[in-house]
PDB file of N, CA and C in Angstrom:
ATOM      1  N   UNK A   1     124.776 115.272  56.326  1.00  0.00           N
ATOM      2  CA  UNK A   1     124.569 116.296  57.314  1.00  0.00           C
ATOM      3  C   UNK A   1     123.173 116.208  57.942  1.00  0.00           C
ATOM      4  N   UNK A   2     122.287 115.618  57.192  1.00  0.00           N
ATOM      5  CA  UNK A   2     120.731 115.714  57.451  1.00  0.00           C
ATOM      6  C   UNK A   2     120.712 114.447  58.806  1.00  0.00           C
ATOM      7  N   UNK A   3     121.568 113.738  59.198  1.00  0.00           N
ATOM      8  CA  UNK A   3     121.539 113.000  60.101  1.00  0.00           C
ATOM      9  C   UNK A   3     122.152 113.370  60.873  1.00  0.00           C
ATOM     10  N   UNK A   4     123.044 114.003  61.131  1.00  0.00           N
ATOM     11  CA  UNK A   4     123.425 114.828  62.607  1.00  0.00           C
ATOM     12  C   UNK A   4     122.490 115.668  62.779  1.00  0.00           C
ATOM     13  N   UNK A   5     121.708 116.404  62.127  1.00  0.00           N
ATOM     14  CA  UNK A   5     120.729 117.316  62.931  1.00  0.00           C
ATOM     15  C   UNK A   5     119.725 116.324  63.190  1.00  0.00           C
ATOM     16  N   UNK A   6     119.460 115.194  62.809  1.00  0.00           N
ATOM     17  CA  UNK A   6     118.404 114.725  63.243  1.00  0.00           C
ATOM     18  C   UNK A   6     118.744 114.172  64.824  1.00  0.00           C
ATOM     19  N   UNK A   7     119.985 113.875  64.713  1.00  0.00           N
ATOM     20  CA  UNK A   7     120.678 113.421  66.534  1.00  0.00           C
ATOM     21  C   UNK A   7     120.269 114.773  67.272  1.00  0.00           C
ATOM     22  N   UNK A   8     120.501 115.879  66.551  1.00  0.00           N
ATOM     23  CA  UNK A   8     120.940 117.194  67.841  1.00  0.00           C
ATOM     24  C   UNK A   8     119.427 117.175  68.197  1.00  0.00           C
ATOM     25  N   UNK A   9     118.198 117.243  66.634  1.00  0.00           N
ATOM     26  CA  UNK A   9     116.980 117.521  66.934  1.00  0.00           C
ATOM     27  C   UNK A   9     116.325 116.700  67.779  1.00  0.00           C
ATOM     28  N   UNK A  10     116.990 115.350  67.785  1.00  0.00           N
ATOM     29  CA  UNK A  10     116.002 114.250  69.128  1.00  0.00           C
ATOM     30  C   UNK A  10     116.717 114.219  70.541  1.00  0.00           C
ATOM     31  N   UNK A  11     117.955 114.605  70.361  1.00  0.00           N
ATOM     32  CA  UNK A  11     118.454 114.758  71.693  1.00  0.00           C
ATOM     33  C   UNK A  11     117.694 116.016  72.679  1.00  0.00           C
ATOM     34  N   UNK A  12     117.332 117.262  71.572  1.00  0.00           N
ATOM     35  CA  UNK A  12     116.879 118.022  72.247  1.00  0.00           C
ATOM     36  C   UNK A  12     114.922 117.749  72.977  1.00  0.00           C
ATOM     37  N   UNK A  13     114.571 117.250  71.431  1.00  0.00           N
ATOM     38  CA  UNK A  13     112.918 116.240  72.451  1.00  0.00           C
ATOM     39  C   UNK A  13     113.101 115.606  73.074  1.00  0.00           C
ATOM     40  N   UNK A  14     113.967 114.723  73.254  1.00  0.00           N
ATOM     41  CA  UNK A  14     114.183 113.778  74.348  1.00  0.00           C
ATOM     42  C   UNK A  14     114.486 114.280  75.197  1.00  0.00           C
ATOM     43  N   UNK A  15     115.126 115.370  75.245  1.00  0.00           N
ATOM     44  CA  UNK A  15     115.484 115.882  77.213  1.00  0.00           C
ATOM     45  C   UNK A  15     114.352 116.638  77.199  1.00  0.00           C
ATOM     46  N   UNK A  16     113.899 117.488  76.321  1.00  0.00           N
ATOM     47  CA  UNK A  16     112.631 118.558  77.017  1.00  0.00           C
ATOM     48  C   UNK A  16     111.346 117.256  77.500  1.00  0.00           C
ATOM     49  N   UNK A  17     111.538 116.370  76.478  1.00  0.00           N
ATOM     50  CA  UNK A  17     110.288 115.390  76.892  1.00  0.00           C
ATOM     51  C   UNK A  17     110.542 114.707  78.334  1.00  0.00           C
ATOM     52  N   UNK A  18     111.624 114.240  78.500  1.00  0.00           N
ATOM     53  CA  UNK A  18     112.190 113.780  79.732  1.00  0.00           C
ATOM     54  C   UNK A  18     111.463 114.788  80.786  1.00  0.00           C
ATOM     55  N   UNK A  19     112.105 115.860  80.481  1.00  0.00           N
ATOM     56  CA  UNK A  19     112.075 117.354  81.609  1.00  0.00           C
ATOM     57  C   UNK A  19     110.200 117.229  81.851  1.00  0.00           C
ATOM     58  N   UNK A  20     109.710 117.140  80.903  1.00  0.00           N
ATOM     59  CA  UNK A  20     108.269 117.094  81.233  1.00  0.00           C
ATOM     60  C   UNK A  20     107.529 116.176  81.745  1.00  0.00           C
ATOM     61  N   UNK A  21     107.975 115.154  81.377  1.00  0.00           N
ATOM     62  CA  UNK A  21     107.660 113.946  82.464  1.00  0.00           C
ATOM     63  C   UNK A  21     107.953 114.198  83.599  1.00  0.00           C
ATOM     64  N   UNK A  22     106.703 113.546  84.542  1.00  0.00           N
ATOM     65  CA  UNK A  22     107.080 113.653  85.977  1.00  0.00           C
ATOM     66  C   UNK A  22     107.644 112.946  86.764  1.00  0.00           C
ATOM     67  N   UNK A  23     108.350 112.553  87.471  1.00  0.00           N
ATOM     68  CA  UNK A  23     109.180 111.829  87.681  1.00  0.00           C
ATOM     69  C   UNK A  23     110.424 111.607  87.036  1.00  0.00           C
ATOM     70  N   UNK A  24     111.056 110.734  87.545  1.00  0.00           N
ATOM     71  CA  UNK A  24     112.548 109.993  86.234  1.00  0.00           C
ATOM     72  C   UNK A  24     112.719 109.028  86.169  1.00  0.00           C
ATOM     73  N   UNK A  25     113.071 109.573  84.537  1.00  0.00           N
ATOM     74  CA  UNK A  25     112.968 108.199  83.623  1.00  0.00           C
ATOM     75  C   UNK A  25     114.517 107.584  84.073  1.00  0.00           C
ATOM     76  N   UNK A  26     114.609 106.414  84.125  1.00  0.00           N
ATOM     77  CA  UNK A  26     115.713 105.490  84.138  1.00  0.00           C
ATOM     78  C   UNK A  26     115.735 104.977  82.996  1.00  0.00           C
ATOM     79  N   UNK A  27     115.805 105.413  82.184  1.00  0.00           N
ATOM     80  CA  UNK A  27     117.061 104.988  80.225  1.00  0.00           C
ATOM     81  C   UNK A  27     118.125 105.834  80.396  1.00  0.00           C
ATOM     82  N   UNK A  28     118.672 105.235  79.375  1.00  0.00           N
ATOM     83  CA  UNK A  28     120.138 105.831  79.004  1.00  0.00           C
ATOM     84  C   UNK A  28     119.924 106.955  77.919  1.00  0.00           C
ATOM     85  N   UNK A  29     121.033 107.774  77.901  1.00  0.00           N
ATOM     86  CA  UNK A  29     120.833 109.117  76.919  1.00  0.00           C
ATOM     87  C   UNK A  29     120.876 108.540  75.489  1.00  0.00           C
ATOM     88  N   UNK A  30     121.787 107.095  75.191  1.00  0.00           N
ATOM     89  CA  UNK A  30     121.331 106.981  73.642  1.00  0.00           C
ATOM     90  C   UNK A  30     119.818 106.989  73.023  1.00  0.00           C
ATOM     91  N   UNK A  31     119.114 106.219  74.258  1.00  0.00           N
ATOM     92  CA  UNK A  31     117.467 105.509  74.282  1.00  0.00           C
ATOM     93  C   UNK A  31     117.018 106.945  74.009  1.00  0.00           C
ATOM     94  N   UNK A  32     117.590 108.189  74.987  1.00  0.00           N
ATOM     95  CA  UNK A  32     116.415 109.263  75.034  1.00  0.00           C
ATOM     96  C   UNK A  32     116.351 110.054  73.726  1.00  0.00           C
ATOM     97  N   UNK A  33     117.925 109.840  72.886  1.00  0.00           N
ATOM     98  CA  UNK A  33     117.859 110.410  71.799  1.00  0.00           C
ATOM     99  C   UNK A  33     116.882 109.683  70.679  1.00  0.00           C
ATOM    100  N   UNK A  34     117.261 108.347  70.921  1.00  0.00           N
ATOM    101  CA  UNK A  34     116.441 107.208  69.607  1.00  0.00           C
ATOM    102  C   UNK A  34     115.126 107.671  69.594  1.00  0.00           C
ATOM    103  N   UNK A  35     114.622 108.095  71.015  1.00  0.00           N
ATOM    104  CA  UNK A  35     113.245 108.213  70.996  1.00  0.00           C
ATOM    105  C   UNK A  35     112.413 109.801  70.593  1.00  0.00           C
ATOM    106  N   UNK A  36     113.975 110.662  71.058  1.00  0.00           N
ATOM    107  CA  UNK A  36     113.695 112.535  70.329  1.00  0.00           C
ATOM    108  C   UNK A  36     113.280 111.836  68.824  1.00  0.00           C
ATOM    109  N   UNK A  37     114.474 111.016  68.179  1.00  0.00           N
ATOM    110  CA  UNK A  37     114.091 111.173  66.541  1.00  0.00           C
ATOM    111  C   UNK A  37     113.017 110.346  66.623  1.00  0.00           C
ATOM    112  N   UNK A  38     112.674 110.109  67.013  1.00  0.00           N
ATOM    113  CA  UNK A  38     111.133 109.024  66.568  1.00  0.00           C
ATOM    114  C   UNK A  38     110.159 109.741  66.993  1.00  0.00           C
ATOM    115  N   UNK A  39     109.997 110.439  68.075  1.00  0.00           N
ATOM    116  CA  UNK A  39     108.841 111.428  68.402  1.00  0.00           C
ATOM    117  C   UNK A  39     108.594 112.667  67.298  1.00  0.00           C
ATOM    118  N   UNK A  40     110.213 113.237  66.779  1.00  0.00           N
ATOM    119  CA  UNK A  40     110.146 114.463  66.053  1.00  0.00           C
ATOM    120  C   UNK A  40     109.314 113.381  64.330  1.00  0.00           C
ATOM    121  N   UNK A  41     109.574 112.539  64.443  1.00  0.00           N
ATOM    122  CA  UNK A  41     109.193 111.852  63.034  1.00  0.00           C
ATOM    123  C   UNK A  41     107.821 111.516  63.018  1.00  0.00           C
ATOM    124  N   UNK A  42     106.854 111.609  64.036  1.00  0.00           N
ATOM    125  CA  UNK A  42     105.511 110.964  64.338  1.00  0.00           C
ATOM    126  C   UNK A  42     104.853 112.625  64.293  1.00  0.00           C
ATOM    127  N   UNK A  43     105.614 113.411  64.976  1.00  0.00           N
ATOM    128  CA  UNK A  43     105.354 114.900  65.336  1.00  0.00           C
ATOM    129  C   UNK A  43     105.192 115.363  63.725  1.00  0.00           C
ATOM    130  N   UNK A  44     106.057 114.783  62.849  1.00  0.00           N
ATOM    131  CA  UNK A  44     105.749 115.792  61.598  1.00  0.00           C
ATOM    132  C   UNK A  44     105.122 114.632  60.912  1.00  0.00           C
ATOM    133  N   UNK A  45     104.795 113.581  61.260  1.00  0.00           N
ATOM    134  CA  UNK A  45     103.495 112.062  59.940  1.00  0.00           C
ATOM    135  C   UNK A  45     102.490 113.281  60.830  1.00  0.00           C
ATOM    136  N   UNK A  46     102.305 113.394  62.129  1.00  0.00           N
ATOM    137  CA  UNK A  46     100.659 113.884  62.434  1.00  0.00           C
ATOM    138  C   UNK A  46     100.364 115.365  62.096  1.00  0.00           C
ATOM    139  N   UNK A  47     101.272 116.837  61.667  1.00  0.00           N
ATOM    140  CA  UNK A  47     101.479 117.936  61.159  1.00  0.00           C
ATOM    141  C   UNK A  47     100.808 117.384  59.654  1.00  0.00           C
ATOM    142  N   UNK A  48     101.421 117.101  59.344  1.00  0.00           N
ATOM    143  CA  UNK A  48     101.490 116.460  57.964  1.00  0.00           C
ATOM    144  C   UNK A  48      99.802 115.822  57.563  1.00  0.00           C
ATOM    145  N   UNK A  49      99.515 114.924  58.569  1.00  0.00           N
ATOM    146  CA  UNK A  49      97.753 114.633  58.136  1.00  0.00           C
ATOM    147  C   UNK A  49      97.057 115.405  58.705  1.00  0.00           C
ATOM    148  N   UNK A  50      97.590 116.428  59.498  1.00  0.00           N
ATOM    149  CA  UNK A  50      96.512 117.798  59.766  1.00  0.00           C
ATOM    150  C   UNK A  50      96.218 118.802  58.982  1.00  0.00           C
ATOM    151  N   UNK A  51      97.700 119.223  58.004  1.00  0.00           N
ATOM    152  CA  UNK A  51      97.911 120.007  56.910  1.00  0.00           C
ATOM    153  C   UNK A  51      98.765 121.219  57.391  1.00  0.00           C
ATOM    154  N   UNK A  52      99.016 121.095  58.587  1.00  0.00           N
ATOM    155  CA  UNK A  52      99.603 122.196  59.356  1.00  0.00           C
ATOM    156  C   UNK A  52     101.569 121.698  58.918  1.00  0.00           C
ATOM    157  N   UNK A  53     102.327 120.798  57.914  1.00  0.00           N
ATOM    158  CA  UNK A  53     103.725 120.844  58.141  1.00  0.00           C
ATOM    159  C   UNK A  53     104.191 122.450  57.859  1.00  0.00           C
ATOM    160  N   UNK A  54     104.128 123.166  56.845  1.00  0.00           N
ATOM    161  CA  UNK A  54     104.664 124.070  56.781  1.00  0.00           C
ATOM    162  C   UNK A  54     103.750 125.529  56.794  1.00  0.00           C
ATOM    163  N   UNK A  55     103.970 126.298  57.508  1.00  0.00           N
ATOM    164  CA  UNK A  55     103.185 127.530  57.494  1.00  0.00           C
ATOM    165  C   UNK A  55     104.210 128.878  57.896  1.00  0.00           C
ATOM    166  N   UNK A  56     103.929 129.612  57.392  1.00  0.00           N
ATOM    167  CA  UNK A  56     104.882 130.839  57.615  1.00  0.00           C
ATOM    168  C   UNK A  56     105.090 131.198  58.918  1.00  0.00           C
ATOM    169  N   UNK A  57     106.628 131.307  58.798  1.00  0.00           N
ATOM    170  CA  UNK A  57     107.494 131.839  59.907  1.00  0.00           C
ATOM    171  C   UNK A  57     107.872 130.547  60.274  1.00  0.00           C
ATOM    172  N   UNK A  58     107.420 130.758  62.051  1.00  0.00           N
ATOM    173  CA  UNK A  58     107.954 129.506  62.495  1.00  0.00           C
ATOM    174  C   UNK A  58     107.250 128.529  62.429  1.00  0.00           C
ATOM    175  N   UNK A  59     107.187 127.042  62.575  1.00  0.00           N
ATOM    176  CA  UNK A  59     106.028 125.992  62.596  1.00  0.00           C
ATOM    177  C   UNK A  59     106.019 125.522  63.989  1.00  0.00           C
ATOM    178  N   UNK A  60     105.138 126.918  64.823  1.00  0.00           N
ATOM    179  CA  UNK A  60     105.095 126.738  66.378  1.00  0.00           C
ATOM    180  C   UNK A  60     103.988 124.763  66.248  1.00  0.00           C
ATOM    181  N   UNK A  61     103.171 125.023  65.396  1.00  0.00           N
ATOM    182  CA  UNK A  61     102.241 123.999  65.914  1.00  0.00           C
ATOM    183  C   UNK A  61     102.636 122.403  65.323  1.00  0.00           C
ATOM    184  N   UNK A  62     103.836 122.613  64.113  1.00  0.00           N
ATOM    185  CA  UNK A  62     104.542 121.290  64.316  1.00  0.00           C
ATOM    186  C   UNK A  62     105.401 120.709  65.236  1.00  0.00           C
ATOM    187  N   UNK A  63     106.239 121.980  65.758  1.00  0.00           N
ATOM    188  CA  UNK A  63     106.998 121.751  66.993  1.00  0.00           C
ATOM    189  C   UNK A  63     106.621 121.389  67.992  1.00  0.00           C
ATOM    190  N   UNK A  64     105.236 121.293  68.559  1.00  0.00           N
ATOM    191  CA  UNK A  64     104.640 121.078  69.667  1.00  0.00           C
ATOM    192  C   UNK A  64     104.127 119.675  69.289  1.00  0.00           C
ATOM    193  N   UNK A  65     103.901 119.563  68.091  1.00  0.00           N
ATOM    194  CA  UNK A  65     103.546 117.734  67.739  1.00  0.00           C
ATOM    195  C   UNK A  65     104.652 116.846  67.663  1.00  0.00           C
ATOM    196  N   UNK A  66     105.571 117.706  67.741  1.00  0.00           N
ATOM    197  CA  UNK A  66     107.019 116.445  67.849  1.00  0.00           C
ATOM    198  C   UNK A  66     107.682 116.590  69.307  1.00  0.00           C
ATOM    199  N   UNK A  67     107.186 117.784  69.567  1.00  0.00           N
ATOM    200  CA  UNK A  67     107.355 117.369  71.596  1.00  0.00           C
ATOM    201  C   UNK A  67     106.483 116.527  72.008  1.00  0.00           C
ATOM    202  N   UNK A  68     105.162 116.036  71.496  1.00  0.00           N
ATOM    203  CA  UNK A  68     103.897 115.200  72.334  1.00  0.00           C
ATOM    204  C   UNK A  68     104.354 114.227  71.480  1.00  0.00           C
ATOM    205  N   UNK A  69     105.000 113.565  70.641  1.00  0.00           N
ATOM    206  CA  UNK A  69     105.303 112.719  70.021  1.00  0.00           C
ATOM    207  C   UNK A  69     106.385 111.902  70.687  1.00  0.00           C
ATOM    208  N   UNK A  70     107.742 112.928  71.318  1.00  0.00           N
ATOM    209  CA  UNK A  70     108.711 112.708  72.009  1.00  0.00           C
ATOM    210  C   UNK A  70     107.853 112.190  73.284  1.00  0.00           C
ATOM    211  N   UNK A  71     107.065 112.712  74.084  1.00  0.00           N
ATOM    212  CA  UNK A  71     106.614 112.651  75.136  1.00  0.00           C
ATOM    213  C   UNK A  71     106.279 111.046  75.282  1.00  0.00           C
ATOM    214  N   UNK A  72     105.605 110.454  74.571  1.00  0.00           N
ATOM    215  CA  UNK A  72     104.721 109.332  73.794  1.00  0.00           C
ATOM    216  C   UNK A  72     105.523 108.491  73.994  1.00  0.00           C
ATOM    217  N   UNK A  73     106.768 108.692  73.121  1.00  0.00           N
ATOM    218  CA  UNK A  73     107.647 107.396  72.435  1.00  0.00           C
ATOM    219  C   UNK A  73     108.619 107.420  73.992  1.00  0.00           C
ATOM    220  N   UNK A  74     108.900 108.452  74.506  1.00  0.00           N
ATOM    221  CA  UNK A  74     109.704 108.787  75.577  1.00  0.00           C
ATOM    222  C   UNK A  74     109.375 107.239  76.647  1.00  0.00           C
ATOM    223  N   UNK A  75     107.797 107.636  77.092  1.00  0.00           N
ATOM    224  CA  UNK A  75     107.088 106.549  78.095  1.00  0.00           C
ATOM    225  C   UNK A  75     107.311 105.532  77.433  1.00  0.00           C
ATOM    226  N   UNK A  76     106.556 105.128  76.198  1.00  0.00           N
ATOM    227  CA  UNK A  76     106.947 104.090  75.683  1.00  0.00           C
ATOM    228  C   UNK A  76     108.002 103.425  75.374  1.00  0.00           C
ATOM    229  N   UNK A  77     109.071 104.158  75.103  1.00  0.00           N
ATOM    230  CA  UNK A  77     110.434 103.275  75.534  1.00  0.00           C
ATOM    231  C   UNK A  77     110.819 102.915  76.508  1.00  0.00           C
ATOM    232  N   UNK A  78     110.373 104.044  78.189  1.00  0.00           N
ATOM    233  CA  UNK A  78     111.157 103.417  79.475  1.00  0.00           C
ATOM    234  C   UNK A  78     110.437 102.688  79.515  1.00  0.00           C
ATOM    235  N   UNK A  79     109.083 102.111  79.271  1.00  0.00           N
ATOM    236  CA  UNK A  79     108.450 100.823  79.866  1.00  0.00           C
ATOM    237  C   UNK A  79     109.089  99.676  79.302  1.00  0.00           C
ATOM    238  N   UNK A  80     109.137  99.531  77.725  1.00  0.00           N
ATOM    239  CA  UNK A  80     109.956  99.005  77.040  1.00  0.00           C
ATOM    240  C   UNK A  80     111.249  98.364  77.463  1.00  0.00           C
ATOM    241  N   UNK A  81     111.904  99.557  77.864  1.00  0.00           N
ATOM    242  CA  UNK A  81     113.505  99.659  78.438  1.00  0.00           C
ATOM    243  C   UNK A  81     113.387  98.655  79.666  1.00  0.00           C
ATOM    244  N   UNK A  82     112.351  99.079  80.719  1.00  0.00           N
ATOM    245  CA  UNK A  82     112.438  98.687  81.655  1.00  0.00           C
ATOM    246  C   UNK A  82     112.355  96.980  81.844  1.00  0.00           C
ATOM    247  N   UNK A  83     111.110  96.465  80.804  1.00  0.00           N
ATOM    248  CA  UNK A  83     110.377  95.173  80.918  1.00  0.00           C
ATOM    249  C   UNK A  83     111.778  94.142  79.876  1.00  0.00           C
ATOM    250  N   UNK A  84     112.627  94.784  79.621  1.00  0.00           N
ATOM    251  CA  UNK A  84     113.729  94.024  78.837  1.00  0.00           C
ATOM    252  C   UNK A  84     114.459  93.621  79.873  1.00  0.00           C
ATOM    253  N   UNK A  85     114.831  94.940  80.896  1.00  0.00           N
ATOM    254  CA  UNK A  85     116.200  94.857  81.417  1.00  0.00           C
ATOM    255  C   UNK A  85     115.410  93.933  82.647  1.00  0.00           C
ATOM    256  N   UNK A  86     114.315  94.203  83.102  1.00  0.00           N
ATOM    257  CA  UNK A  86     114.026  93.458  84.110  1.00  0.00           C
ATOM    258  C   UNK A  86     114.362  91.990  84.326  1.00  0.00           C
ATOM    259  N   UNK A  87     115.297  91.593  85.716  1.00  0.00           N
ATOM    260  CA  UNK A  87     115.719  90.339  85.867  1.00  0.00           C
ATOM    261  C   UNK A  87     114.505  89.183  85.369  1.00  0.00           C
ATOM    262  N   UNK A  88     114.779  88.152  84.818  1.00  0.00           N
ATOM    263  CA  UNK A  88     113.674  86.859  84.083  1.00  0.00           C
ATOM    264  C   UNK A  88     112.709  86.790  85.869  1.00  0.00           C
ATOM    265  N   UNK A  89     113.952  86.481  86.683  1.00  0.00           N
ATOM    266  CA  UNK A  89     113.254  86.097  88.080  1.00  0.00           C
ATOM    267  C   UNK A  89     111.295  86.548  88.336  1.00  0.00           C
ATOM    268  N   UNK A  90     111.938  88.348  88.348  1.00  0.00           N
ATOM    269  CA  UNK A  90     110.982  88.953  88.228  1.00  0.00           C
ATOM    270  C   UNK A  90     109.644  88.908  87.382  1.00  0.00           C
ATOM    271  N   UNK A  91     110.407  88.458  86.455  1.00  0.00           N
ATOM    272  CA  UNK A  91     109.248  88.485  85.146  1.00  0.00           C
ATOM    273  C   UNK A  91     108.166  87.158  85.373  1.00  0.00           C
ATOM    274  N   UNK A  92     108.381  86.098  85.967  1.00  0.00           N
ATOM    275  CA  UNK A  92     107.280  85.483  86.250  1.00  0.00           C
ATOM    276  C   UNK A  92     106.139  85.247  87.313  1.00  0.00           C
TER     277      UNK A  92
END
């Protein structure tokens, strides 16, 4: 079960991160999810060496490190995405 919420939880960074980026991204929705769970996973390694993972109530200030995490991995995949798919032609 702990891996379907981790899909719902990166699908949802990945579109708010998307949404915050300016412009649009050209990846596909699997890419934007791969990259929610990898942002939410960097979002709680950097909570985690701040000392801030768990604190009462809600964990407003881990949640905001796995949106700038999403944000991060977000760019870094469409460039990624992009410099793969790009025709060879181009590439030299």
């Amino acid at each position: 079960m702990n891996w379907l919420w981790a899909i719902i939880v990166g699908l949802v960074l990945g579109v708010l991160a998307r949404a915050v980026i300016p412009g649009r991204q050209r990846i596909p929705l699997w890419l934007t999810v791969v990259c929610g769970i990898l942002g939410g996973i960097l979002g709680n390694a950097v909570a985690g060496w701040l000392g801030v993972a768990h604190t009462r109530g809600i964990d407003w200030i881990r949640h905001v490190l796995q949106l700038i995490g999403a944000i991060v991995v977000v760019l870094l995949g469409e460039r990624l995405w992009h410099a793969i798919r790009r025709p060879r032609r181009e590439r030299a």
